[in-house]
N, C-alpha and C. Protein backbone atom coordinates (compact mmCIF):
# COMPACT_ATOMS: atom_id res chain seq x y z
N UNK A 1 0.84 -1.19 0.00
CA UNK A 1 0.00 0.00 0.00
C UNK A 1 0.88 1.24 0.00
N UNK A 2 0.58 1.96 -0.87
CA UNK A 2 1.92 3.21 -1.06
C UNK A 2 0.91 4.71 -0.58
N UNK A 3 1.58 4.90 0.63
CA UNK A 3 1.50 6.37 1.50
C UNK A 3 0.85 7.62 0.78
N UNK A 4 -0.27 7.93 1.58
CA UNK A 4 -0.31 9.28 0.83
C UNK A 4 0.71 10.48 0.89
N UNK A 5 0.55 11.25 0.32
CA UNK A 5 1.56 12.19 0.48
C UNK A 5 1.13 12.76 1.64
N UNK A 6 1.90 13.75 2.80
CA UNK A 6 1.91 14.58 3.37
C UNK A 6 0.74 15.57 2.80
N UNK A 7 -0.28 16.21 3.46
CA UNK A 7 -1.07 17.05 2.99
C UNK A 7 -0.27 18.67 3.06
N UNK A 8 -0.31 19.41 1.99
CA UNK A 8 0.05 20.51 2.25
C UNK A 8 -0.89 21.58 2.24
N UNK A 9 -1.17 23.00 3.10
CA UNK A 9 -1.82 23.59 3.14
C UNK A 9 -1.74 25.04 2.16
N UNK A 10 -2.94 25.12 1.64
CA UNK A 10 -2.87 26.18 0.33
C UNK A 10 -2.33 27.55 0.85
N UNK A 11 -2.72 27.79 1.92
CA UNK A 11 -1.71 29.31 2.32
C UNK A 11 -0.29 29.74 2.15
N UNK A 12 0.38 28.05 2.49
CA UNK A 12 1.76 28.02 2.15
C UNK A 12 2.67 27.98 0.70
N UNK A 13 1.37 27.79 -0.32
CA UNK A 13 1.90 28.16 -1.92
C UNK A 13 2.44 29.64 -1.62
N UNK A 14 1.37 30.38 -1.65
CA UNK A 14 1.61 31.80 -2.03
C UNK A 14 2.91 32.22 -0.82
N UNK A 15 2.88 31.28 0.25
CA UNK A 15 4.03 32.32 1.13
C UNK A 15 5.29 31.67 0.34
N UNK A 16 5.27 30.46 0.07
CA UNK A 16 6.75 29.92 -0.61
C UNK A 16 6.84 30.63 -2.05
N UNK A 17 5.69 30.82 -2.69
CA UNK A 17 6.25 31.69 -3.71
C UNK A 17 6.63 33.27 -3.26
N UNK A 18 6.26 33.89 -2.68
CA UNK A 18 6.61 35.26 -2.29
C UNK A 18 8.18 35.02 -2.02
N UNK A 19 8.17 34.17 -1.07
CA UNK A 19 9.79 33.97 -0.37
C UNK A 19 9.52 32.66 0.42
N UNK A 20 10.91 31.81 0.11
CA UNK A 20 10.54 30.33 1.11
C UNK A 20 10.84 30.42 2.10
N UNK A 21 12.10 31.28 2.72
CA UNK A 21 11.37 31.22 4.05
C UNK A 21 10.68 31.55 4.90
N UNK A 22 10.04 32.54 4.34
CA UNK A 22 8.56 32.85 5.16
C UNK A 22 7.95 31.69 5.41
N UNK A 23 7.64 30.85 4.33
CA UNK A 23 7.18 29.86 4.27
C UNK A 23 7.45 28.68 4.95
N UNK A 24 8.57 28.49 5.09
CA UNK A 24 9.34 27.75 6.62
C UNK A 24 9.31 28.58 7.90
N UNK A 25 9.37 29.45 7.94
CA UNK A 25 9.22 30.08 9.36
C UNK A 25 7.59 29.67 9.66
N UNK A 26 7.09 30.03 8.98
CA UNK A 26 5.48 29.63 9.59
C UNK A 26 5.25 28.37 9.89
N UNK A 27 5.61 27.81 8.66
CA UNK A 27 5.37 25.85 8.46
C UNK A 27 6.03 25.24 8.70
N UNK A 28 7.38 25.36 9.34
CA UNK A 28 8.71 24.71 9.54
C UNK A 28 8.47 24.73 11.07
N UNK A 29 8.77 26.21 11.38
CA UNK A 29 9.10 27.10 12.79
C UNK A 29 8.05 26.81 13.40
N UNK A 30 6.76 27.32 13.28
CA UNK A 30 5.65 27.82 13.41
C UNK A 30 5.56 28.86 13.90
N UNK A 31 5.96 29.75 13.43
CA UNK A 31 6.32 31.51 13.82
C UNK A 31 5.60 32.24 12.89
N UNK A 32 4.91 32.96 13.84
CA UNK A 32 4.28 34.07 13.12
C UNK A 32 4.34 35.30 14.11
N UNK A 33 3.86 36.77 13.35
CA UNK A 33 3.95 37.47 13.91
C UNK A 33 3.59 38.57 13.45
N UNK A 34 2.46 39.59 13.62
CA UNK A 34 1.12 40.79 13.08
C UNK A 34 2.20 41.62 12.71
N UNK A 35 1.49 42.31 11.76
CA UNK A 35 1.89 43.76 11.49
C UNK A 35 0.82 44.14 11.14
N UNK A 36 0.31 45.66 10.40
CA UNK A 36 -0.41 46.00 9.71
C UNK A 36 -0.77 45.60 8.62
N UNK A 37 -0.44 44.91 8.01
CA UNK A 37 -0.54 44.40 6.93
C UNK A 37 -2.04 43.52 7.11
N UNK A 38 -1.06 42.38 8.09
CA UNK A 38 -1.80 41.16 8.59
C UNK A 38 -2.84 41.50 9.20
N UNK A 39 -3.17 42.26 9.83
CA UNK A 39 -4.24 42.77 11.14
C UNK A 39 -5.29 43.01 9.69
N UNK A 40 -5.11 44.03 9.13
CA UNK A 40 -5.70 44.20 7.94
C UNK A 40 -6.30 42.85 7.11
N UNK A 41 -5.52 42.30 6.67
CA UNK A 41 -5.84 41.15 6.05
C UNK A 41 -7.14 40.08 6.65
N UNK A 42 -6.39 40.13 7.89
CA UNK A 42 -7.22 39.17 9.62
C UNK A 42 -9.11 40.27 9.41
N UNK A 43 -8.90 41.04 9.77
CA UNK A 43 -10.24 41.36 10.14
C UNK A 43 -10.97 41.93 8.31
N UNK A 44 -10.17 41.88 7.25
CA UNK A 44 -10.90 41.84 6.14
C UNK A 44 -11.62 40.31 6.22
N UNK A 45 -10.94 39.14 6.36
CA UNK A 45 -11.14 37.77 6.36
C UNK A 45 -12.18 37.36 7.03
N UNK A 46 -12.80 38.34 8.19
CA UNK A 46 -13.39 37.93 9.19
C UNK A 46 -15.07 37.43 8.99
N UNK A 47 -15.26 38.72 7.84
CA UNK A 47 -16.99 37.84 7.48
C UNK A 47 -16.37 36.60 6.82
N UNK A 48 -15.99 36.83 5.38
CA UNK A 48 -15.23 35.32 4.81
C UNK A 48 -15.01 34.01 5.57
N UNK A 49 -14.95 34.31 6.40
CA UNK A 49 -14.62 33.04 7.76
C UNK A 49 -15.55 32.31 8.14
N UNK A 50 -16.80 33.24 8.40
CA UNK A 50 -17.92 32.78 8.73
C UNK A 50 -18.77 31.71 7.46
N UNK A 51 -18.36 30.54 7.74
CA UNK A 51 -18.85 29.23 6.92
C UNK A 51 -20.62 29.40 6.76
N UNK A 52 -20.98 29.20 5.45
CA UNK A 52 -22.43 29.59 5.22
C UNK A 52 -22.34 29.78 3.55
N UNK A 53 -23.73 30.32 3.40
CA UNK A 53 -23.88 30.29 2.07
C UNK A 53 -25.49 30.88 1.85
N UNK A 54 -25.65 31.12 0.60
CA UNK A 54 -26.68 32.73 0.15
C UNK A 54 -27.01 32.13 -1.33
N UNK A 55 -27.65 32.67 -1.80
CA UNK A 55 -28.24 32.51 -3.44
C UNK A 55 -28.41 34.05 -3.43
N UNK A 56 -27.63 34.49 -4.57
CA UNK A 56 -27.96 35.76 -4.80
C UNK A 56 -27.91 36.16 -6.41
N UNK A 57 -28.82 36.88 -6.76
CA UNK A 57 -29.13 36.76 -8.50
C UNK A 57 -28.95 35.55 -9.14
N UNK A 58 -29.27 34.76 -8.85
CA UNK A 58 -29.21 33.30 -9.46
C UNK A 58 -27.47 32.80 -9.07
N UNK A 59 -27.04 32.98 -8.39
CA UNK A 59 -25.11 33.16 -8.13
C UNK A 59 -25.46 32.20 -6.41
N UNK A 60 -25.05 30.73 -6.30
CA UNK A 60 -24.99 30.36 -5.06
C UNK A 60 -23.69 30.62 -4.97
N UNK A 61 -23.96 31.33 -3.76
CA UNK A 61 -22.28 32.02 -2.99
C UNK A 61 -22.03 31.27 -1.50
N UNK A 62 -20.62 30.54 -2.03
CA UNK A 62 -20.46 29.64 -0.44
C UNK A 62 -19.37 29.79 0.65
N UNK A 63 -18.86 30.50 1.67
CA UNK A 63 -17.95 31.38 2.27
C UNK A 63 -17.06 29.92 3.06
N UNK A 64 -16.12 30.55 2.85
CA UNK A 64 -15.13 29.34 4.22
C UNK A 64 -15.46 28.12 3.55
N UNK A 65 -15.02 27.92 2.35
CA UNK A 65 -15.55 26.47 1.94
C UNK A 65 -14.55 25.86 2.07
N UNK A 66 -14.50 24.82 2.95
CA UNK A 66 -13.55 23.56 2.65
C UNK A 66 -12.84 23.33 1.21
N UNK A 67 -11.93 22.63 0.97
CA UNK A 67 -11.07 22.73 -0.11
C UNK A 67 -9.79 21.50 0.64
N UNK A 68 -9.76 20.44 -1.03
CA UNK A 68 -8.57 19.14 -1.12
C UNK A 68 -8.63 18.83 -2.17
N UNK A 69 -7.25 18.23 -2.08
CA UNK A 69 -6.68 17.73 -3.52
C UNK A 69 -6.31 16.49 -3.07
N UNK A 70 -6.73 15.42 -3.43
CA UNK A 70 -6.15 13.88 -3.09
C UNK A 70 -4.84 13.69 -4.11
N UNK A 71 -5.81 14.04 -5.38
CA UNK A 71 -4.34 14.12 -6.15
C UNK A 71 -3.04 14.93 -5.83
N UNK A 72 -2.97 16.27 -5.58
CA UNK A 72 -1.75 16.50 -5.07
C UNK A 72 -1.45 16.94 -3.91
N UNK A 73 -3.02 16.13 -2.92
CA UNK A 73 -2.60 16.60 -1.12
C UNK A 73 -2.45 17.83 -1.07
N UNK A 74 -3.40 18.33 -1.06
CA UNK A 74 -3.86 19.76 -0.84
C UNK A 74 -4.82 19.95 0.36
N UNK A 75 -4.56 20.66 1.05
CA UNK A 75 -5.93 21.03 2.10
C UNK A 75 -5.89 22.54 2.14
N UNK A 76 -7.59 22.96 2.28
CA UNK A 76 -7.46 24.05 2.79
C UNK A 76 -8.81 24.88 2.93
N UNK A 77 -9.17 25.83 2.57
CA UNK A 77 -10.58 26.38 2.70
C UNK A 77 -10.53 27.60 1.38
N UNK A 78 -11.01 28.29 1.30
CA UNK A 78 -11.37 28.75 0.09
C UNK A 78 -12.45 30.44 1.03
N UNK A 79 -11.64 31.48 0.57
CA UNK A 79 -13.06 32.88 0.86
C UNK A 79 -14.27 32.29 0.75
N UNK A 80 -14.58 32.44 -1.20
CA UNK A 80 -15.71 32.81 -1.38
C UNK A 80 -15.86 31.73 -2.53
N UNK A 81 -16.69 30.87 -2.79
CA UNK A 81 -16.99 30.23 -4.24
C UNK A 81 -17.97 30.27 -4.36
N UNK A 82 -18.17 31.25 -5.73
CA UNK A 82 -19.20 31.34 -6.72
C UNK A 82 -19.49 30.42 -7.60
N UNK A 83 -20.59 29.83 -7.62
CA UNK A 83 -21.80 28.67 -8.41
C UNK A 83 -22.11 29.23 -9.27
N UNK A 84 -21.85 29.23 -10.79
CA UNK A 84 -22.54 30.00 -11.99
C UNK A 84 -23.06 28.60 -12.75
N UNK A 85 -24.40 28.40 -12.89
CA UNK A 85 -24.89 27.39 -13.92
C UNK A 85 -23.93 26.13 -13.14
N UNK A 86 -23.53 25.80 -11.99
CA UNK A 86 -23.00 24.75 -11.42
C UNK A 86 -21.67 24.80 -11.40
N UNK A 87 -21.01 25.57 -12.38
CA UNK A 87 -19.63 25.81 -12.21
C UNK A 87 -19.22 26.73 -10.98
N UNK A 88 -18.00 26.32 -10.37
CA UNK A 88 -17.34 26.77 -9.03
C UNK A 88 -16.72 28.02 -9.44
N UNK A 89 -16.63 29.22 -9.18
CA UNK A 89 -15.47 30.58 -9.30
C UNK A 89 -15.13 30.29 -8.03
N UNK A 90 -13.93 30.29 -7.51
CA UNK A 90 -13.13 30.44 -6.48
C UNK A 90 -12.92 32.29 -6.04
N UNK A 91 -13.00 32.69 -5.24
CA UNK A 91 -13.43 34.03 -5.26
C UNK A 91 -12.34 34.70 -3.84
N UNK A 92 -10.77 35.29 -4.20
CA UNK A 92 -9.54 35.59 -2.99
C UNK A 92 -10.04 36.98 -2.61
N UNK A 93 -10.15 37.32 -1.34
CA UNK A 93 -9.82 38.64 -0.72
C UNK A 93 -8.65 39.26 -0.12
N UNK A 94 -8.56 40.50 -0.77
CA UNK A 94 -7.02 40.62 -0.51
C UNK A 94 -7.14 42.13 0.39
N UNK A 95 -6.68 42.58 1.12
CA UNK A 95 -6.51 43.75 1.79
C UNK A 95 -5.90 44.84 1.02
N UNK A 96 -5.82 45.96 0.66
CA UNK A 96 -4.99 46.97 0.14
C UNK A 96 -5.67 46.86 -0.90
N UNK A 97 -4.83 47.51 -2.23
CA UNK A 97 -5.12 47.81 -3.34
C UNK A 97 -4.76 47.10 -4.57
N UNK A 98 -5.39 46.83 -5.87
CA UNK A 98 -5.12 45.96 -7.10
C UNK A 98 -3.78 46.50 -7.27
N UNK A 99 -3.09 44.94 -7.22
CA UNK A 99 -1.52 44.92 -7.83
C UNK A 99 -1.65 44.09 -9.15
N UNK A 100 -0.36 43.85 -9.40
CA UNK A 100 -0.09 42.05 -10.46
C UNK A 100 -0.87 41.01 -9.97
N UNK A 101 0.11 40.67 -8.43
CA UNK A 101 -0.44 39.33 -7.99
C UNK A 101 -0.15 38.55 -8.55
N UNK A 102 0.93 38.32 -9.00
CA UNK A 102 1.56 36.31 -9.35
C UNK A 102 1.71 35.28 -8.36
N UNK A 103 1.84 35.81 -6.83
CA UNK A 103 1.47 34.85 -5.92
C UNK A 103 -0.16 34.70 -5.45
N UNK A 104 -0.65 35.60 -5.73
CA UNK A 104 -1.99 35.53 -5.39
C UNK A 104 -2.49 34.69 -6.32
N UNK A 105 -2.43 35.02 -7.74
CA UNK A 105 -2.98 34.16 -8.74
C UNK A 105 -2.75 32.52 -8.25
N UNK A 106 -1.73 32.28 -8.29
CA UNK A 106 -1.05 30.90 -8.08
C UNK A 106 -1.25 30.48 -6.96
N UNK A 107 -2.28 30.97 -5.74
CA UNK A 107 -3.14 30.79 -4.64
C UNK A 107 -4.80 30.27 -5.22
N UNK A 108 -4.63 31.09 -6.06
CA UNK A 108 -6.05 31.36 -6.54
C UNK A 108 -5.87 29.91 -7.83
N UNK A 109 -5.22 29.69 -8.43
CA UNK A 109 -5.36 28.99 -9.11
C UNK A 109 -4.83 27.17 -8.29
N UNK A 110 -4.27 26.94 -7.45
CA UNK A 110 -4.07 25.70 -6.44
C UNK A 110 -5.88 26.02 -6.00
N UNK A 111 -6.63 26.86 -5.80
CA UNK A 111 -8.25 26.58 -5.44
C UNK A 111 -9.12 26.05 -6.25
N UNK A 112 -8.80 26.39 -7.25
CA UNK A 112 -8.84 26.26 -8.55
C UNK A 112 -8.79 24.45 -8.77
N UNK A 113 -8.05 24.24 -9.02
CA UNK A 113 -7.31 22.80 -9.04
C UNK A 113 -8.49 21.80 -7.88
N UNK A 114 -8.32 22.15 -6.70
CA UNK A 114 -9.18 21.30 -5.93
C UNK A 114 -10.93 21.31 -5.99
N UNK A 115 -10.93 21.96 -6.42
CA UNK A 115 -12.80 22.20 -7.12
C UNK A 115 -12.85 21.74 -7.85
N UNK A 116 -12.00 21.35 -8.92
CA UNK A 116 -12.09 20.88 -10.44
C UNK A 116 -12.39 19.52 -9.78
N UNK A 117 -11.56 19.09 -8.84
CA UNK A 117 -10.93 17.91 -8.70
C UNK A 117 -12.82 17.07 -7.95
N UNK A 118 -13.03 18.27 -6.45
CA UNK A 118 -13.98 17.86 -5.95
C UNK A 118 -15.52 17.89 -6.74
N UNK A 119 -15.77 18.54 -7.47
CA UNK A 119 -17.10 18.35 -8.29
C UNK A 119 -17.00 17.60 -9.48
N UNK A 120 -15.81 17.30 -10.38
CA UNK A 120 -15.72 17.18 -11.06
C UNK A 120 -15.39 17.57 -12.55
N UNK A 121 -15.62 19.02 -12.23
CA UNK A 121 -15.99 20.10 -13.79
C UNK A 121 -14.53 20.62 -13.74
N UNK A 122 -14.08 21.17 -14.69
CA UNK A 122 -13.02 22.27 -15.43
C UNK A 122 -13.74 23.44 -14.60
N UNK A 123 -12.75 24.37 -13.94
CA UNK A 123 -12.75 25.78 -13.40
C UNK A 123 -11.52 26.53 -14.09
N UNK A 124 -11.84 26.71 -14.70
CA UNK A 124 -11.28 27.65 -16.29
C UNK A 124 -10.92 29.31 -15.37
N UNK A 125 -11.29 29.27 -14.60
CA UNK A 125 -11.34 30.94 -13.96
C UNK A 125 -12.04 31.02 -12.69
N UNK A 126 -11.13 32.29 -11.99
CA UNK A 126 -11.21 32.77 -10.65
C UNK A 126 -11.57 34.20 -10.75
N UNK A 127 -11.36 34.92 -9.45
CA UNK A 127 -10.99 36.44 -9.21
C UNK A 127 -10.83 36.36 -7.56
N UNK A 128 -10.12 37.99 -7.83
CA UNK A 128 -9.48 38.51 -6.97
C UNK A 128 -9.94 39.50 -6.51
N UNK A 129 -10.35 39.79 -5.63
CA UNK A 129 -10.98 40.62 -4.98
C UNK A 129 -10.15 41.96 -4.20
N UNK A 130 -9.77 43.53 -4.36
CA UNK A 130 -9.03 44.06 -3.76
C UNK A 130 -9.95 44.89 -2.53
N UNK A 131 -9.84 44.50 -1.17
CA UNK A 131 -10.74 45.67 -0.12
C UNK A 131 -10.58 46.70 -0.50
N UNK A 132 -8.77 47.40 -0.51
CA UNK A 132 -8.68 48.71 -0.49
C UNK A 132 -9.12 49.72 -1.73
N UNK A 133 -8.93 49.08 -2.84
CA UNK A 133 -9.47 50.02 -3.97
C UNK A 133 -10.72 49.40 -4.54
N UNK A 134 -11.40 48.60 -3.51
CA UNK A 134 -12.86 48.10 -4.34
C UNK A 134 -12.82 47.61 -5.81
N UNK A 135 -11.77 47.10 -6.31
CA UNK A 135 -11.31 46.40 -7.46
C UNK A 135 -11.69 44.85 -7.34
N UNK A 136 -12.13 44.45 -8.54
CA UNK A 136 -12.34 42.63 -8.78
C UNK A 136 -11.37 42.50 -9.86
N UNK A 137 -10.68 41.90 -10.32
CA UNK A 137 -10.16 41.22 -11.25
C UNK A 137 -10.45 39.74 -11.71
N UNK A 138 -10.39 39.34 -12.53
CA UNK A 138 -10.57 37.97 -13.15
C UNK A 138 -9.51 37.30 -13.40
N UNK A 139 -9.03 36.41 -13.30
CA UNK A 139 -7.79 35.45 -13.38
C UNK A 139 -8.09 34.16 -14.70
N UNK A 140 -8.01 33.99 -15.98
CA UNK A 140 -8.36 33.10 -16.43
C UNK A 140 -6.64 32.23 -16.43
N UNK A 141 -7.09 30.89 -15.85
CA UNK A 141 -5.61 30.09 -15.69
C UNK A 141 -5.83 29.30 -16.68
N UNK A 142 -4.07 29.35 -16.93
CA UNK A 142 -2.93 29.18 -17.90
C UNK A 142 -2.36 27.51 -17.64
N UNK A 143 -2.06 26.70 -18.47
CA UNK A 143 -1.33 25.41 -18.20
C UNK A 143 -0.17 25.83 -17.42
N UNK A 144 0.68 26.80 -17.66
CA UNK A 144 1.74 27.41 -16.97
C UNK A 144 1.62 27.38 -15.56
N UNK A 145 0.70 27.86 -14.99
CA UNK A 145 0.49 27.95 -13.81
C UNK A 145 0.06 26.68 -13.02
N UNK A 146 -0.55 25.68 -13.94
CA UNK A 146 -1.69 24.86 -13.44
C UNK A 146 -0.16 24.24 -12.74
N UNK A 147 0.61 24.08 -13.67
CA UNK A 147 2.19 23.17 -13.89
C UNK A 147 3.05 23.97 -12.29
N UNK A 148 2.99 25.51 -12.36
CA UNK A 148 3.87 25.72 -11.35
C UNK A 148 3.06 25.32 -10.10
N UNK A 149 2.04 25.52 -9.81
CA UNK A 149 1.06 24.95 -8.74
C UNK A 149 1.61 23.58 -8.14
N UNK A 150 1.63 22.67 -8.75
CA UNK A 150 1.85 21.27 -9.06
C UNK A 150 3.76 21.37 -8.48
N UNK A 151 4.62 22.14 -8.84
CA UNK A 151 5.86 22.83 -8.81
C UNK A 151 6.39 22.91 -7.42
N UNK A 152 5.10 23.77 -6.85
CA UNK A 152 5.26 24.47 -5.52
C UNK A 152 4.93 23.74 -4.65
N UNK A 153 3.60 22.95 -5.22
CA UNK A 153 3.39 21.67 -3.97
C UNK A 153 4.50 20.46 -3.51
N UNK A 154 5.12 20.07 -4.52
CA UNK A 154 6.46 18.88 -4.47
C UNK A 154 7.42 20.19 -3.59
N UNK A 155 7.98 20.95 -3.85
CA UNK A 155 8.67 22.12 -3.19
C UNK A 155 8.67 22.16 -1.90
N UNK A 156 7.03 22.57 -1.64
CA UNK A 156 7.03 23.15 -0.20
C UNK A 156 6.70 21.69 0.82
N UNK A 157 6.64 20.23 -0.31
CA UNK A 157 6.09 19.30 1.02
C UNK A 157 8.03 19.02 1.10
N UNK A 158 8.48 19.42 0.45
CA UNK A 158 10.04 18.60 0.98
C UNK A 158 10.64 19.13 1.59
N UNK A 159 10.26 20.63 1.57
CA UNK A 159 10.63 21.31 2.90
C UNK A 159 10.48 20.97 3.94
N UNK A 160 9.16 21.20 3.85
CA UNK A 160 8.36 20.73 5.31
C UNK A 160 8.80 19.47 5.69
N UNK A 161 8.94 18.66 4.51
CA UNK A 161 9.44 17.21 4.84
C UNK A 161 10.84 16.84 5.61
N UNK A 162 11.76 17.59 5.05
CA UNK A 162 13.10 17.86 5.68
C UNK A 162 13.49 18.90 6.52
N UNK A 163 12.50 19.69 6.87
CA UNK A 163 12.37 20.67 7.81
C UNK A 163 13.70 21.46 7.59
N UNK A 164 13.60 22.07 6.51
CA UNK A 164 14.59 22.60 5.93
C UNK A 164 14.63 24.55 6.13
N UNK A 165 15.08 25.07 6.39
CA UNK A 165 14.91 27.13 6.40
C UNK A 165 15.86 27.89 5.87
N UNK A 166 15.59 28.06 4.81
CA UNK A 166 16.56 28.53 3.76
C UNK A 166 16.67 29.79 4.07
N UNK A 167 18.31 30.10 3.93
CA UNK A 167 18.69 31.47 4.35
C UNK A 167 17.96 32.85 4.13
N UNK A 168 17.79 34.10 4.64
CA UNK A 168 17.43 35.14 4.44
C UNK A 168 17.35 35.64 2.83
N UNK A 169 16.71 36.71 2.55
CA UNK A 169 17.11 36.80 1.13
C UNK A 169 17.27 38.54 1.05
N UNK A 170 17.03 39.14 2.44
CA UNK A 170 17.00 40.51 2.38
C UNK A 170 17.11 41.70 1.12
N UNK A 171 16.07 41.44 0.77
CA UNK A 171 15.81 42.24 -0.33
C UNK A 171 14.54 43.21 -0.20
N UNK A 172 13.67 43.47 -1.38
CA UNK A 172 12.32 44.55 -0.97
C UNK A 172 11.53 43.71 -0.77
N UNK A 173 11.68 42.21 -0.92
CA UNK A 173 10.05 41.51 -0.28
C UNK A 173 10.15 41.61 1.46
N UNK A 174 11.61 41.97 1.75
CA UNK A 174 11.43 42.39 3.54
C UNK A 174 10.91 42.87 4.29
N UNK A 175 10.40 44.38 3.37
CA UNK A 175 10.20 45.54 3.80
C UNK A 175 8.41 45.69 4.55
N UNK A 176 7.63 44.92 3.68
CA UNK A 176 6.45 44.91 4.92
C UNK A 176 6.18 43.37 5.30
N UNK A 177 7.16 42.69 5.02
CA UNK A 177 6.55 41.23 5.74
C UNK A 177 6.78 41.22 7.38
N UNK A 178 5.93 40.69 7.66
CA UNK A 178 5.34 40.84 9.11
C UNK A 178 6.64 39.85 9.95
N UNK A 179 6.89 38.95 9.65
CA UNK A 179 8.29 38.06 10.33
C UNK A 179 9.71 38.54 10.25
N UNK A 180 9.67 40.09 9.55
CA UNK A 180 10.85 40.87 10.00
C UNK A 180 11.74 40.58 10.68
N UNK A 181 11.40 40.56 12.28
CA UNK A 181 11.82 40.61 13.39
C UNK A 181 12.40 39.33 13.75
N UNK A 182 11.28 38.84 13.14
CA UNK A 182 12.15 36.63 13.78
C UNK A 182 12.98 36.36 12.64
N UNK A 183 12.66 37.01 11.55
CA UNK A 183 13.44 36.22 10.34
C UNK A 183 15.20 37.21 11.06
N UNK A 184 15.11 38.30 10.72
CA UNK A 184 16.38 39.39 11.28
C UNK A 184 17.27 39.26 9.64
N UNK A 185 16.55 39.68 8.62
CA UNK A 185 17.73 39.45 7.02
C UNK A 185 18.49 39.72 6.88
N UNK A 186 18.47 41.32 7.85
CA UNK A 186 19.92 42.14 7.54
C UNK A 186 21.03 41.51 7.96
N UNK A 187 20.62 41.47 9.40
CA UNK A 187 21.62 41.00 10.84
C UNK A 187 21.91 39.69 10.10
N UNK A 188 21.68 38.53 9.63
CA UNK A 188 22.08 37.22 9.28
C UNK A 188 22.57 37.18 7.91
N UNK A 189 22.62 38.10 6.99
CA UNK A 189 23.22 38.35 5.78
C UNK A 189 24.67 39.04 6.03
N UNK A 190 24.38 39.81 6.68
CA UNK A 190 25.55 40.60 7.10
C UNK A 190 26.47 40.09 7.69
N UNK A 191 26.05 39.10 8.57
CA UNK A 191 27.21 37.66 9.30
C UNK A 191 27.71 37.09 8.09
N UNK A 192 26.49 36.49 7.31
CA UNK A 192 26.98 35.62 6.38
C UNK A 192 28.50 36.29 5.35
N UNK A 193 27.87 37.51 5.02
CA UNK A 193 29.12 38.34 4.23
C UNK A 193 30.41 38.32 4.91
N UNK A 194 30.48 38.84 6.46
CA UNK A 194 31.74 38.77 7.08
C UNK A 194 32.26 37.25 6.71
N UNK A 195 31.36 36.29 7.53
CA UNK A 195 32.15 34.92 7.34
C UNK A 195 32.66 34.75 5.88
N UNK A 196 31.94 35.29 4.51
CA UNK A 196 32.83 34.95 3.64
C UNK A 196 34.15 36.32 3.32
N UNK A 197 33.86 37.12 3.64
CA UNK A 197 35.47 37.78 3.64
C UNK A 197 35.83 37.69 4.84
N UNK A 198 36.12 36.60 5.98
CA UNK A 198 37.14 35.92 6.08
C UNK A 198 37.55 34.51 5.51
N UNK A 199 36.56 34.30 4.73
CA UNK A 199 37.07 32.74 4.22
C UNK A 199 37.91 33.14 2.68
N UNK A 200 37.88 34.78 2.07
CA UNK A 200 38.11 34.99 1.30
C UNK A 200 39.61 35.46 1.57
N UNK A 201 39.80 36.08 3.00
CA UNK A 201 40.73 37.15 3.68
C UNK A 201 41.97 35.47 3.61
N UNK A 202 41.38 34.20 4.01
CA UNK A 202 42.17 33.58 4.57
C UNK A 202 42.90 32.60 3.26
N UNK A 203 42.18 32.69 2.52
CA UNK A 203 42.52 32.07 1.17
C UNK A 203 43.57 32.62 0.55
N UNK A 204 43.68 34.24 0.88
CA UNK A 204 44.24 35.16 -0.25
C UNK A 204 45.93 35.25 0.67
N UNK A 205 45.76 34.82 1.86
CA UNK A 205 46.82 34.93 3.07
C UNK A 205 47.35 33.58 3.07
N UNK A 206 46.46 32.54 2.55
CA UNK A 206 47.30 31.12 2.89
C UNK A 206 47.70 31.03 1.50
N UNK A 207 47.39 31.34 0.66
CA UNK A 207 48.39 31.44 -0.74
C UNK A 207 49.35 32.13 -0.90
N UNK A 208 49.68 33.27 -0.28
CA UNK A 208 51.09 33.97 -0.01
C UNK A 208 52.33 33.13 -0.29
């Protein structure tokens, strides 16, 4: 009898694509830690949370919906899914204002994937929902993505699997992520640099 996989949870796509170790600090570590950002995000989420469901203009709308992938061990829940003529829209709320969103999409499209999977039908398309500028967008997914989805899941279970926390990457995805403080990018990059100019200092001295 051959093992299921490890289930991985859909929140942790989008944090391993943003940066992996966010994505290990949460899922590895289990560290987390608010900022504004998050607080924001947290109490946008908060009706969304509330599990239930409405018929509205012919549109069954179902909140906090459960969400799995047997096929690629997925768990997770889902905002909002919209019922059009029986087909599922997967429906993300995001705090702030309409960006790109290539990790959001690729959140939105792993929801995507497990609806297809649980009703049966093709979900050809999502959206994205922005609080701050009252923006919707539409997401129609790409084989590209369906593929990196699929990418990120093998990725983030071998992390998790090997409990692995890949170094800092201190760059501009630093600047409002909320694990700042536990991650520390500067302070542990900045070690890292010394240790290599002395491994560089000592190379250039033992070849003399």
């Amino acid at each position: 009898m051959i093992d299921a996989p490890e289930p991985v949870m859909l929140s942790a796509l989008e944090h391993y694509s943003y940066c992996p170790r966010q994505c290990a600090l949460i899922h590895v570590e289990q560290v987390w830690d608010e900022n504004i950002y998050t607080l924001r995000g947290r109490d946008l989420h908060r009706h969304a949370d509330e599990a239930g469901g409405e018929d509205r203009c012919g549109v069954r709308i179902e909140r906090a919906l459960p969400l799995w992938s047997e096929r690629l061990g997925l768990v997770g829940k889902a905002d909002v899914v919209e019922f059009v003529d029986g087909i599922p829209c997967p429906v993300e709320y995001k705090s702030g204002r309409s960006r790109k969103g290539h990790h959001e999409e690729l959140q939105l499209c792993s929801q995507a994937l497990c609806l297809a999977e649980m009703f049966g039908v093709a979900v050809p398309k999502g959206a994205l929902y922005w609080h701050g500028s009252r923006e919707r967008r539409e997401v129609v997914f790409t084989d590209k993505q369906v593929a990196e989805v699929e990418g990120l899941t093998d990725a983030v279970r071998n992390m998790i699997g090997n409990r692995q926390v890949p170094p800092p990457v201190n760059d501009k995805r630093c600047e409002g992520c909320s694990l700042k403080e536990s991650c520390l990018p500067a302070v542990i990059a900045e070690k890292d640099r010394s240790r290599k100019a002395a491994r560089k200092l000592f190379i250039v001295e033992g070849g003399m």
